[in-house]
Protein backbone atom coordinates (compact mmCIF):
# COMPACT_ATOMS: atom_id res chain seq x y z
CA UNK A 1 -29.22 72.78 220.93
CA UNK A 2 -25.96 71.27 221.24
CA UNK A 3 -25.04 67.52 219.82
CA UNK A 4 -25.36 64.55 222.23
CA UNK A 5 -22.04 63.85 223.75
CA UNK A 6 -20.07 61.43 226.02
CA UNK A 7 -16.63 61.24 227.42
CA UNK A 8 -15.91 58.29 225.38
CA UNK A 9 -17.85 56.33 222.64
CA UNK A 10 -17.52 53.30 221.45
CA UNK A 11 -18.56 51.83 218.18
CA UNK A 12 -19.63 47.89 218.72
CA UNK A 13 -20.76 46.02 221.66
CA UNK A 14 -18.40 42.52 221.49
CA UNK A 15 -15.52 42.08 224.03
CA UNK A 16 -13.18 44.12 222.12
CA UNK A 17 -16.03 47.45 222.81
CA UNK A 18 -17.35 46.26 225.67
CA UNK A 19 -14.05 45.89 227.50
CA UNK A 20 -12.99 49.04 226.14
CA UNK A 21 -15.57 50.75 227.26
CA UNK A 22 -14.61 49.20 231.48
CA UNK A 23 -11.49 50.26 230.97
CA UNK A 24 -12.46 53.41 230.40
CA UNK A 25 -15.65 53.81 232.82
CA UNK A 26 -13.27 52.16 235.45
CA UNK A 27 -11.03 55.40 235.14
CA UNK A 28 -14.12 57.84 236.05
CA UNK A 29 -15.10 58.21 232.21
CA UNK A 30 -18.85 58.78 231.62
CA UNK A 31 -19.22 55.69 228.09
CA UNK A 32 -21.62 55.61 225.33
CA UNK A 33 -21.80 52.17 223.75
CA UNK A 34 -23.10 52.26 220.47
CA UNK A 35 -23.89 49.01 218.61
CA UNK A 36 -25.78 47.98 215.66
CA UNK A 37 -26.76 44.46 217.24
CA UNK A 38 -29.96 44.47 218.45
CA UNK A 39 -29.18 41.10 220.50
CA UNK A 40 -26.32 39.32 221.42
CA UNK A 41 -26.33 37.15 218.17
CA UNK A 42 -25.42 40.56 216.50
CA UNK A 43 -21.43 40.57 217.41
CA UNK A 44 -18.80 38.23 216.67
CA UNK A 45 -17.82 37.20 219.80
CA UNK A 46 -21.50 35.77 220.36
CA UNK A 47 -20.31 33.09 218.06
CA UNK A 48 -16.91 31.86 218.97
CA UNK A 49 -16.40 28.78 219.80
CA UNK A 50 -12.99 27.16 220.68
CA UNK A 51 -12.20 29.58 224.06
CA UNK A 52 -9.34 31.99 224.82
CA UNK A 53 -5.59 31.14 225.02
CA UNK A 54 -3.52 32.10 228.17
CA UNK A 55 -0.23 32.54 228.59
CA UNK A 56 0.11 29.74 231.79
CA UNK A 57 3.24 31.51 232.91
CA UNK A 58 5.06 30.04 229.61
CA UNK A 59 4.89 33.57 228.14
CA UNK A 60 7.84 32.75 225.54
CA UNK A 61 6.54 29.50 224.79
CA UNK A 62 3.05 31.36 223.69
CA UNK A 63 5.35 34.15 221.78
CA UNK A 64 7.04 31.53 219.65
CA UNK A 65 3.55 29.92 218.92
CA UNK A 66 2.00 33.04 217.72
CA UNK A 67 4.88 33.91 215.95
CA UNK A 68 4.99 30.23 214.27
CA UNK A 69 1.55 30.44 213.17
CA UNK A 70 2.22 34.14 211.43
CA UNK A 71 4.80 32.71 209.18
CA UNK A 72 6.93 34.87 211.30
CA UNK A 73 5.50 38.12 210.11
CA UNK A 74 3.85 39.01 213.71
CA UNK A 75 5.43 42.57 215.62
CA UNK A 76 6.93 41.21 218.24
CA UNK A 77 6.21 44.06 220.71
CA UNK A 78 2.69 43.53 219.68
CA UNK A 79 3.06 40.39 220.84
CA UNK A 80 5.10 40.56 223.89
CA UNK A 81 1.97 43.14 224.91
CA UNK A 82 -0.70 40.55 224.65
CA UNK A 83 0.82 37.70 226.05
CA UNK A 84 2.66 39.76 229.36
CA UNK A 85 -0.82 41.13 230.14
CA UNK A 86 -2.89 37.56 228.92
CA UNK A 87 -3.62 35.54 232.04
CA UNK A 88 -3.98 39.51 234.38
CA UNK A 89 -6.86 40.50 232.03
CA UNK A 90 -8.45 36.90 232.08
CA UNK A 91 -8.30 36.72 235.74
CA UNK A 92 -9.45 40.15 236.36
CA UNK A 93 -12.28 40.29 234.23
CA UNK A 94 -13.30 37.30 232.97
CA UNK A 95 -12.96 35.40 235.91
CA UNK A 96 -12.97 37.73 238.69
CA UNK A 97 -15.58 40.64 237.49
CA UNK A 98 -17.97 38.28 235.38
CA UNK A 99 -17.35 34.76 237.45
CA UNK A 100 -16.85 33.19 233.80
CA UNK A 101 -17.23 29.72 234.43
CA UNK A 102 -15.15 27.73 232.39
CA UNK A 103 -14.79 24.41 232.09
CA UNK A 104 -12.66 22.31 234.56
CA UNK A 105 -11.23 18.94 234.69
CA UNK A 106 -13.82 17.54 236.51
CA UNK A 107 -13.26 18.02 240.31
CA UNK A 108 -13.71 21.60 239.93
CA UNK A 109 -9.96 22.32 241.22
CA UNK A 110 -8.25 23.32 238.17
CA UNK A 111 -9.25 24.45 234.18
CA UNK A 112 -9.34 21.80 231.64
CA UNK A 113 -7.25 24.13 229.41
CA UNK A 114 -7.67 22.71 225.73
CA UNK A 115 -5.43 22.70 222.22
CA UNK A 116 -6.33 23.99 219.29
CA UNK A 117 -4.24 24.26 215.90
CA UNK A 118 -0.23 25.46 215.79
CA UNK A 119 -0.44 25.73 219.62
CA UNK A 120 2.56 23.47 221.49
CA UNK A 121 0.23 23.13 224.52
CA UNK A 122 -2.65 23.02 226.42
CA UNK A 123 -3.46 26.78 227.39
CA UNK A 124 -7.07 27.58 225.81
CA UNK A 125 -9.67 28.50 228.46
CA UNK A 126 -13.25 27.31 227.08
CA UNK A 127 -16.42 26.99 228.17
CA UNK A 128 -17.42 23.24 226.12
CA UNK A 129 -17.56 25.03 222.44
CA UNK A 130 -19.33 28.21 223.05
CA UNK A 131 -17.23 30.03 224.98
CA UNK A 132 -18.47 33.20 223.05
CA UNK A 133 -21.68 33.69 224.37
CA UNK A 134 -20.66 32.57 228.00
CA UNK A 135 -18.54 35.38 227.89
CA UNK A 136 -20.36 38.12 226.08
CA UNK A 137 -24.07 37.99 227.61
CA UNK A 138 -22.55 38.00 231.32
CA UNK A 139 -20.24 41.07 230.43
CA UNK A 140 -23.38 42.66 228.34
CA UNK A 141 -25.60 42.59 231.07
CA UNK A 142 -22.68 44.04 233.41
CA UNK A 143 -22.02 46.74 231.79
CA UNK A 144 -25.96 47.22 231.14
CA UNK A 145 -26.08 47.93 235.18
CA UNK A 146 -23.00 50.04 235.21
CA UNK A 147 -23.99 53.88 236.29
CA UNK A 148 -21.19 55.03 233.77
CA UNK A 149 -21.72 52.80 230.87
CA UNK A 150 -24.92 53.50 228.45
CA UNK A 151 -25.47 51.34 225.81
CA UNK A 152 -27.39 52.40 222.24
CA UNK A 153 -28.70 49.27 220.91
CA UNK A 154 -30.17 48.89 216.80
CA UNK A 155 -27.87 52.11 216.77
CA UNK A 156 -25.21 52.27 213.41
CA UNK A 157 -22.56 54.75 213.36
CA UNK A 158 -22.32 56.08 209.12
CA UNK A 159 -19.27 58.49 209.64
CA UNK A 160 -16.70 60.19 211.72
CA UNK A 161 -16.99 63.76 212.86
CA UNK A 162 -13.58 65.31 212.48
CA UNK A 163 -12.39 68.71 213.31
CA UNK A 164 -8.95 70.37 212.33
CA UNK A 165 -7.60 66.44 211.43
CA UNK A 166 -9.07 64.84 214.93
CA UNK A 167 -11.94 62.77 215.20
CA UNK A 168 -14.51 64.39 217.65
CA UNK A 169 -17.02 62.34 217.26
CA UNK A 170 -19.23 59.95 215.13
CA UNK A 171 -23.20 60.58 213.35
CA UNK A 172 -25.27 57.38 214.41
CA UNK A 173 -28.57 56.51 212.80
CA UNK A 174 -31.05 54.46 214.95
CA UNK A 175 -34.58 54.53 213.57
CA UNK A 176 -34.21 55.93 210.32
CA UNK A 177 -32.52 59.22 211.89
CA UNK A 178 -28.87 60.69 212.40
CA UNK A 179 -27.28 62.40 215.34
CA UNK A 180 -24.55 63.30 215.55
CA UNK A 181 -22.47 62.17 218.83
CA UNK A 182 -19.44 64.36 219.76
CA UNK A 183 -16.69 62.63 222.04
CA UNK A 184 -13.20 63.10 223.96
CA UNK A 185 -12.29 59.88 222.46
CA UNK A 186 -13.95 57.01 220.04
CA UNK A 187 -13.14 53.71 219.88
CA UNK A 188 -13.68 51.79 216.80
CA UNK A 189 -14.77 48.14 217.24
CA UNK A 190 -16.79 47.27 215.03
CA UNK A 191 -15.68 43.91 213.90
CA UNK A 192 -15.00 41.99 210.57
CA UNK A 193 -15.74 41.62 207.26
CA UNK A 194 -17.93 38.39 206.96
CA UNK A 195 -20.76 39.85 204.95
CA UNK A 196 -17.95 40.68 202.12
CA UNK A 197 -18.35 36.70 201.44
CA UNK A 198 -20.64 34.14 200.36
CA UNK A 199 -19.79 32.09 203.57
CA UNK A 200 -18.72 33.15 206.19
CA UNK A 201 -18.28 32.28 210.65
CA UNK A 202 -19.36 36.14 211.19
CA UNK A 203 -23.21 37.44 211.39
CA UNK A 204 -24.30 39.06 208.25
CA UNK A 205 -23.67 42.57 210.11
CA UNK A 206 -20.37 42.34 209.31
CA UNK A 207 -20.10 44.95 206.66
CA UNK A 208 -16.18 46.20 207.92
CA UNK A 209 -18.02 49.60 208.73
CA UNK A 210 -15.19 50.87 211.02
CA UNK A 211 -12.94 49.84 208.96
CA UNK A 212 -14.34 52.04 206.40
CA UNK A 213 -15.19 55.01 208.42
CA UNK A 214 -11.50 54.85 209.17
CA UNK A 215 -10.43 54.73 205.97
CA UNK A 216 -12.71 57.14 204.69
CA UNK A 217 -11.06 60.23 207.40
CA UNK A 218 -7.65 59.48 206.48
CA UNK A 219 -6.39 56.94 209.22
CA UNK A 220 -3.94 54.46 208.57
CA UNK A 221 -4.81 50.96 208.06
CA UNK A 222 -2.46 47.87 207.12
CA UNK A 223 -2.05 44.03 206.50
CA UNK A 224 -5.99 43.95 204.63
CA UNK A 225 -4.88 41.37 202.16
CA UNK A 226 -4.95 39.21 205.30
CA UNK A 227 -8.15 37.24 205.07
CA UNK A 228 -8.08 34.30 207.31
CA UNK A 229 -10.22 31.47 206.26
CA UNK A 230 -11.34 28.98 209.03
CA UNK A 231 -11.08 25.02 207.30
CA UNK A 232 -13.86 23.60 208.80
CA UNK A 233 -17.30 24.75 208.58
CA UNK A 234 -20.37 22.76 208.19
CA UNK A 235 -22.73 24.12 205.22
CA UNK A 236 -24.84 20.71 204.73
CA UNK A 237 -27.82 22.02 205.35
CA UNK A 238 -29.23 25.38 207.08
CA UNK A 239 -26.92 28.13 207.94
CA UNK A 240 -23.28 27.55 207.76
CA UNK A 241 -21.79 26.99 211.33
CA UNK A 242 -18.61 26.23 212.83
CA UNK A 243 -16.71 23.17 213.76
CA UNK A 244 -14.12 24.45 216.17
CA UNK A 245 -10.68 23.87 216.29
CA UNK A 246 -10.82 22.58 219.34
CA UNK A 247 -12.31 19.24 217.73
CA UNK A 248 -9.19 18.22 215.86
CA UNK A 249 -7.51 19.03 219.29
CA UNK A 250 -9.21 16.06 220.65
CA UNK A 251 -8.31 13.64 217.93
CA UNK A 252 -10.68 14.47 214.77
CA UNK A 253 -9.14 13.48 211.39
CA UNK A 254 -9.82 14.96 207.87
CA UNK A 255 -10.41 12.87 204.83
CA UNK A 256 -11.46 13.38 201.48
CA UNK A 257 -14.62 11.69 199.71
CA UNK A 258 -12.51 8.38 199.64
CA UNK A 259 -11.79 8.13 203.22
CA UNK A 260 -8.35 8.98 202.92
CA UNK A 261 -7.02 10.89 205.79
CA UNK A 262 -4.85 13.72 203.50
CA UNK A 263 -3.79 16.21 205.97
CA UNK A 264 0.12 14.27 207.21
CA UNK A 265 0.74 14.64 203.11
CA UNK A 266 0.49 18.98 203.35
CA UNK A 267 2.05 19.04 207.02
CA UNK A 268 4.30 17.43 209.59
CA UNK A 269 1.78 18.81 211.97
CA UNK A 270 -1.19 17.00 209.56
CA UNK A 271 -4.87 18.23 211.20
CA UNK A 272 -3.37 20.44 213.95
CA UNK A 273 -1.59 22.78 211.34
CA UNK A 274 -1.76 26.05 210.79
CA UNK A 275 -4.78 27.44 209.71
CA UNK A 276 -3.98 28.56 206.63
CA UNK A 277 -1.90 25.65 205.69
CA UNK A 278 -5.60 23.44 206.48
CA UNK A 279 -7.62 25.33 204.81
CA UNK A 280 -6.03 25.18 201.15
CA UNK A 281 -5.38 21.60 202.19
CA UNK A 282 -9.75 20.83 202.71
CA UNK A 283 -10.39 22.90 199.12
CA UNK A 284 -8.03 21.26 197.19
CA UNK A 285 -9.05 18.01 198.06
CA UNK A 286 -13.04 19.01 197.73
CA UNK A 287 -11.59 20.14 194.13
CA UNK A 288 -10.14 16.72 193.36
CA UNK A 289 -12.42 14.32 195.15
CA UNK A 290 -15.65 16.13 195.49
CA UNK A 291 -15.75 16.39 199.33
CA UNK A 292 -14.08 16.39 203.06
CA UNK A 293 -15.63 15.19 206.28
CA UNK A 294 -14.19 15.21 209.42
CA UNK A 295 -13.97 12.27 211.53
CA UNK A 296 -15.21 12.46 215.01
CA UNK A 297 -15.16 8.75 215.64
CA UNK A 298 -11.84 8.89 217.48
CA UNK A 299 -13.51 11.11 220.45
CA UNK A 300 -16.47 10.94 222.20
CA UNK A 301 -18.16 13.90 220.33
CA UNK A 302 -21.59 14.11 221.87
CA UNK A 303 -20.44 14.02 225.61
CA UNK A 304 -16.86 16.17 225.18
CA UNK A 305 -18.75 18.71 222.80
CA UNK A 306 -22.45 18.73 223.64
CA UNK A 307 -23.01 22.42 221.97
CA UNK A 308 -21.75 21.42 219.05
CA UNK A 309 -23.64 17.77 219.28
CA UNK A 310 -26.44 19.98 218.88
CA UNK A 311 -25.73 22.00 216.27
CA UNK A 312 -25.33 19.00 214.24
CA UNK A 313 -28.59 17.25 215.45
CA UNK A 314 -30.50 20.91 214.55
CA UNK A 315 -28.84 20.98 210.87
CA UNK A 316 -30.09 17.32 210.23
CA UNK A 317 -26.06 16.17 209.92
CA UNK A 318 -24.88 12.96 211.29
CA UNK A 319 -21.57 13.16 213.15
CA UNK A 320 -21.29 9.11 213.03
CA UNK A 321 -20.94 9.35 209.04
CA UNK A 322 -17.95 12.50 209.07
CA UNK A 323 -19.28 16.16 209.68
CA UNK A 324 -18.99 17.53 205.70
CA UNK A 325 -16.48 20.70 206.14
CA UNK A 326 -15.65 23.33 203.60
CA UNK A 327 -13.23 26.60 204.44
CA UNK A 328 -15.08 29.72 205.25
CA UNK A 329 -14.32 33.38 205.80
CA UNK A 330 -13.32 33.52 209.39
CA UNK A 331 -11.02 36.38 210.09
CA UNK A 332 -9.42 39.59 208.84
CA UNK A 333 -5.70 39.89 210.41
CA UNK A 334 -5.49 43.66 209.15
CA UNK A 335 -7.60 46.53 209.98
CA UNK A 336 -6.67 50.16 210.98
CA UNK A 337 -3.00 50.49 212.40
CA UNK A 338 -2.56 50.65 215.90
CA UNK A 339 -0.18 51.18 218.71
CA UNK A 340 0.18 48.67 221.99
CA UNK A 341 -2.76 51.07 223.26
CA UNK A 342 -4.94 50.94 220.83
CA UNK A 343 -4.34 54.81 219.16
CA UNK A 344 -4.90 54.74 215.76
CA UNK A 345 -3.08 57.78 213.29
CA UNK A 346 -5.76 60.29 213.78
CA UNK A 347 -6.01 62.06 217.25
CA UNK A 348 -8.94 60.76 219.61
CA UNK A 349 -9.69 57.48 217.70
CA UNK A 350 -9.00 54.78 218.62
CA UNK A 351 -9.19 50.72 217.47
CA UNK A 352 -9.78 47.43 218.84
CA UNK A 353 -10.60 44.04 218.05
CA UNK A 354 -10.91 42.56 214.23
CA UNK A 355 -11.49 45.89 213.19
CA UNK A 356 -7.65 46.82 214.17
CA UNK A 357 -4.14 45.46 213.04
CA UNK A 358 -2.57 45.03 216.51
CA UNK A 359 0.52 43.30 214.35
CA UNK A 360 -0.37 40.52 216.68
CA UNK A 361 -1.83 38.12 213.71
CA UNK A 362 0.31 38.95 210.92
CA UNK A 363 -0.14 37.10 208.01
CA UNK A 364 -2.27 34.55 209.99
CA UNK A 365 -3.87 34.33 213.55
CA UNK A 366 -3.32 31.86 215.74
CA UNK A 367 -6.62 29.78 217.20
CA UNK A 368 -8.15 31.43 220.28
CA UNK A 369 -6.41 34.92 219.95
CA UNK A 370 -9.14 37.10 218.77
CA UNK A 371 -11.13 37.30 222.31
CA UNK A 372 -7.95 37.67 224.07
CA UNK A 373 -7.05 40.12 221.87
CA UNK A 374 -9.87 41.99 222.08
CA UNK A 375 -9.70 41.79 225.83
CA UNK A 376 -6.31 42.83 226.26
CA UNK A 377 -6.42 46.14 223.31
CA UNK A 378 -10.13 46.63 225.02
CA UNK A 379 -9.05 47.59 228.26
CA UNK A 380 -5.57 49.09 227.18
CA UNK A 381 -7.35 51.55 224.90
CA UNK A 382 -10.30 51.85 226.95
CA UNK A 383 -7.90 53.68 230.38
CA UNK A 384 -6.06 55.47 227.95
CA UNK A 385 -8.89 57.12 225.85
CA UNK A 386 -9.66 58.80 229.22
CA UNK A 387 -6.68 61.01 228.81
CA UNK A 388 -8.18 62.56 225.79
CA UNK A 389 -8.52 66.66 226.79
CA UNK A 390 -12.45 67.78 226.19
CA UNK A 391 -14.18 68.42 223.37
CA UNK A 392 -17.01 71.51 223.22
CA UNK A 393 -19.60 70.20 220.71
CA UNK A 394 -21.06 73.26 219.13
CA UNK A 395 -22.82 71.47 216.59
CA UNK A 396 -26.83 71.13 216.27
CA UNK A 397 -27.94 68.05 217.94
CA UNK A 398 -31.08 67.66 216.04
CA UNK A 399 -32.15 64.56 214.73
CA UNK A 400 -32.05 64.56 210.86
CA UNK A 401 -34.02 61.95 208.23
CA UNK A 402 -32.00 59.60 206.70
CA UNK A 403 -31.83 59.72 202.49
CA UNK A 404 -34.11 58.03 200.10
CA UNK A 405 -32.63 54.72 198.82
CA UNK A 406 -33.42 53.71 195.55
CA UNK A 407 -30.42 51.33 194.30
CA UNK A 408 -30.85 47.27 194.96
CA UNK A 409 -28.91 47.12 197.71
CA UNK A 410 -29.13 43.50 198.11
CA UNK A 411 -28.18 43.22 194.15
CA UNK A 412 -25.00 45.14 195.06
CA UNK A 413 -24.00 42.69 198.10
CA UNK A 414 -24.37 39.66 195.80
CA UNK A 415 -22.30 41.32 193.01
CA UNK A 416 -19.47 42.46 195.74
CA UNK A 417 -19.69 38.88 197.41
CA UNK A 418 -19.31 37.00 193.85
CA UNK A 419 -16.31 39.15 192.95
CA UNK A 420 -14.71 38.20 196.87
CA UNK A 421 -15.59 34.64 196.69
CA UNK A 422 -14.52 34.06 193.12
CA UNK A 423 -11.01 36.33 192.93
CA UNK A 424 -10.48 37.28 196.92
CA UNK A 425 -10.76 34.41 198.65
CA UNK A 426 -8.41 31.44 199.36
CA UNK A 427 -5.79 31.87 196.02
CA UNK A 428 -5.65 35.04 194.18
CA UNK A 429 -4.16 36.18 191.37
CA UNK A 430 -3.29 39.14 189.45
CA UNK A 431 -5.76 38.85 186.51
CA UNK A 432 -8.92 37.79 189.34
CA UNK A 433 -7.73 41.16 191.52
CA UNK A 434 -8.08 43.40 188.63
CA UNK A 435 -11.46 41.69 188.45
CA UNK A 436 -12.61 41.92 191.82
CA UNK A 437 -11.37 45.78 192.15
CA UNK A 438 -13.57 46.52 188.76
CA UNK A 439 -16.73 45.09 189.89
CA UNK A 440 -16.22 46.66 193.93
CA UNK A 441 -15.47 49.90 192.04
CA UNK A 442 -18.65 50.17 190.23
CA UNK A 443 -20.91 49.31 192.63
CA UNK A 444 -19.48 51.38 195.14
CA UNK A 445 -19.54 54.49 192.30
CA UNK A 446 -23.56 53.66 191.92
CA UNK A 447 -24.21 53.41 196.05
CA UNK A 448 -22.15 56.39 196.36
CA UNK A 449 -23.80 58.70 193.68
CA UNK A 450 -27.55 57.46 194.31
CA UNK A 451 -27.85 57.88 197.67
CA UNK A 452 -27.17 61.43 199.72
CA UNK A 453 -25.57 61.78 202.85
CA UNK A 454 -26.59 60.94 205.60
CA UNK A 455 -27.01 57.40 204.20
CA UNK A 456 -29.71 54.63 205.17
CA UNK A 457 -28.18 51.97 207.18
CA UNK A 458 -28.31 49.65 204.45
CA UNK A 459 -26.48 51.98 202.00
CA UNK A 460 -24.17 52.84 204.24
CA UNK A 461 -23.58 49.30 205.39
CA UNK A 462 -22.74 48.25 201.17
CA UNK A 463 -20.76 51.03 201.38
CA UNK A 464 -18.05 49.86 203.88
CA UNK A 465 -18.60 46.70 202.16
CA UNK A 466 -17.43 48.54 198.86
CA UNK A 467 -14.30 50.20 200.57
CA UNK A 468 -12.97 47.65 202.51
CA UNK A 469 -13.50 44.94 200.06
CA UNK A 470 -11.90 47.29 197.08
CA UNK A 471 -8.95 47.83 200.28
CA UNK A 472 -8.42 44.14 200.19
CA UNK A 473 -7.88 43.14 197.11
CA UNK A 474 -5.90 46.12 196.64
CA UNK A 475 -3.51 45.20 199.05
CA UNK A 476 -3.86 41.78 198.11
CA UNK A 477 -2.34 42.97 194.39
CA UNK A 478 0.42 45.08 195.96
CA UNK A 479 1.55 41.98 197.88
CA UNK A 480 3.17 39.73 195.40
CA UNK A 481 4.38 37.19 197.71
CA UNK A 482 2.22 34.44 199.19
CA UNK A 483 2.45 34.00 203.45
CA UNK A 484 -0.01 32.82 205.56
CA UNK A 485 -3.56 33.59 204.58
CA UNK A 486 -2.28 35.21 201.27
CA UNK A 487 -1.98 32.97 198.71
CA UNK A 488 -1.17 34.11 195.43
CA UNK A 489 -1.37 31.29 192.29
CA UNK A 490 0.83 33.84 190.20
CA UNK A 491 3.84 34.27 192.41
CA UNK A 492 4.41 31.07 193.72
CA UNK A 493 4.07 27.07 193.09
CA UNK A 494 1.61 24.79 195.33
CA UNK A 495 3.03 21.46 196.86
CA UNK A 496 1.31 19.31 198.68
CA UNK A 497 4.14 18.99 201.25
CA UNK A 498 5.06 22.99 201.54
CA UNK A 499 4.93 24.58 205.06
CA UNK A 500 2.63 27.33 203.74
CA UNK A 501 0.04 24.75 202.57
């Protein structure tokens, strides 16, 4: 019996896969989809927020924003790609395929575009401040009617297959059992890393498993030290959740437990700076005055963001009395090394999404460029994979038990999420690196010697936890100078005033 097979398969299910995987079934290909999530709550894009940025025929205007927020260390041809094909893709599917219905200014005529941190204008599409899941359950259930798309749900992929130095394919588990799945052409897009942390915007499934995988069969990957850290994320009470961008947009102010409004003293651009430049701005005054709210009483919260109104109300927080922030893991900027089509270093595999360094984000992303990202690498990767000559799996295509798992997984997470949050998180330093890399190191020695190949999901999953948190802070050593999200406390001093925060 031969292995299961598809033209193309892709590895995740949020708008980075699934519009990979229409690009690719509108060039004839026949598409496997195979996701972990087991509902729409299980990818990342389920849980943005602030909306997607388009270009608004300003495309240079965008460029220099992007660029801005980087701390100028964005590829510009990366960037010239997404913003020359921005407001296309948007239009063709988001708007024209999936009838996306975002928000207008009220008469229904035109979009009520919105402006979010670093950006000189109003250009973000939104849908009030959960664009996310507008976006991803229409284009889920799309694709979920599409006679060339089928999509594996509750299904993780452990490895790549690779043949003679090209990926061929990838073994899933679903169930407790492996197949492996051979392929013309994969396409990672898996995700981020949000499960390496204590706190985090992602779902807990983010374990960086592509990432991994990637890493593991010898493709490139670049920029990991690159951890962006959104500044305002309520953990009061219940689960963390966001407080989008888009807030301060409309006029919200930071202040510290005081009621001093702190942000004009770190930036010229105060709450509407860079990311980055925020977020060390909100823990170093939690550090000196015990705590930051944001104030919403310059808006109409409840009526301009009813979503979030909610969210609030739910998690027993008053917005009247300042929404109590802290920075959270948001965003990894790095990932495995593309091209402007998505192709990765290794033949047939592919990359897209926050599982991918585009050179788009650099050393830090600019607000509402992940979906369009996503979008624009989906679709780009997605026609091209279809070029990919056939593959003859030979292979068995049994099914095959997964290993016995004896180590504490969940005591492994904590120890790899204490050694993140402590020495890999908003400031690093030499001496908390060598720390981190220790602990990663040993854990990942005992996961990887206990448990026998193929893995259970949850071994597998602290594994890619294990090698791309042990990637980051390696990177994060070997990069002595602090930009953007990288801050080191060794290499340089921290003023209040400084453009990097």
């Amino acid at each position: 019996m031969t292995m299961r097979s598809s033209d193309v398969l892709v590895l995740g299910s949020g708008i980075a896969g699934l519009s990979a995987a229409l690009g690719a079934a509108r060039n004839g290909a026949e598409v496997t989809i195979a996701t972990k999530a087991t509902r729409p709550e299980g990818a990342s894009t389920w849980w943005a927020q602030g909306g997607i940025a388009v270009a608004r025929k300003k495309p240079e205007q965008f460029q220099r924003d992007i660029i801005a927020a980087s701390s100028d260390t964005s590829d510009p041809d990366a960037v010239a790609t997404l913003v020359r094909h921005a407001d296309a893709a948007v239009r063709d599917v988001l708007i024209d395929t999936l009838g996306i219905g975002f928000d207008t200014g009220g008469n229904g005529a035109s979009f009520d575009y919105g402006r979010e941190a670093a950006h000189s204008t109003d250009r973000i599409l939104h849908v009030d401040a959960s664009t996310g899941k507008h976006i991803h359950v229409p284009f889920l259930n799309y694709l979920a009617d599409h006679e060339r798309v089928e999509i594996r749900d509750d299904t993780a992929a452990l490895d790549l297959l690779q043949d003679n130095g090209a990926v061929t394919g990838a073994r899933l588990e679903s169930g407790g059992r492996a197949t492996d799945w051979a392929a013309n052409a994969i396409i990672v897009a898996t995700g981020g890393i949000g499960a390496l942390y204590g706190q985090s915007t992602n779902p807990r499934g983010a374990t960086g498993d592509g990432i991994a995988m990637a890493t593991r069969a010898g493709a490139a990957v670049d920029d990991l030290e690159y951890v962006q850290f959104h500044p305002t994320v309520c953990v009061e009470s219940g689960d963390p959740f966001l407080i989008s961008e888009a807030v301060r947009g409309e006029g919200a102010l930071l202040r510290n437990a005081t009621g001093d409004r702190f942000m004009p003293a770190y930036h010229e651009d105060a709450e509407l700076a860079p990311r980055d430049v925020v977020a060390r701005a909100v823990d170093r005054e939690r550090q000196k005055t015990g705590r930051v709210v944001l104030d919403v009483s310059p808006l109409d919260f409840a009526s301009t963001f009813p979503d979030l109104m909610a969210l609030c109300e739910e998690n027993g927080v008053d917005p009247s009395t300042g929404i109590p922030v802290v920075p959270a893991e948001h965003f990894l900027c790095g990932g495995i090394d593309v091209d402007t089509r998505g192709r990765t270093s290794l033949d047939r595999l592919y990359a897209v999404g926050e599982c991918a360094r585009t050179g788009v984000h650099g050393a830090n992303r600019l607000a509402s460029t992940s979906l369009l990202e996503g979008l624009v690498w989906g679709l780009r990767a997605g026609e091209t994979s279809v070029g990919e000559s056939p593959v003859r799996p030979t292979a068995e295509g049994r099914k095959r038990e997964v290993g016995s798992l004896s180590v504490d997984v969940e005591a492994g997470f904590t120890r790899v999420r204490d050694a993140m949050d402590t020495h890999v998180s908003l400031r690093r330093s030499a001496e908390g690196l060598h720390a981190a890399a220790a602990t990663i190191r040993e854990v990942k020695a005992e996961i990887e010697s206990d448990v026998s190949a193929p893995m259970p999901r949850p071994a597998s999953e602290l594994r890619s936890a294990c090698t791309v948190g042990l990637g980051i802070a390696e990177a994060a050593l070997a990069n002595e100078q602090s930009v953007g999200c990288h801050y080191r406390t060794d290499a340089s001093a921290e003023a209040p005033a400084a453009a990097n925060g």
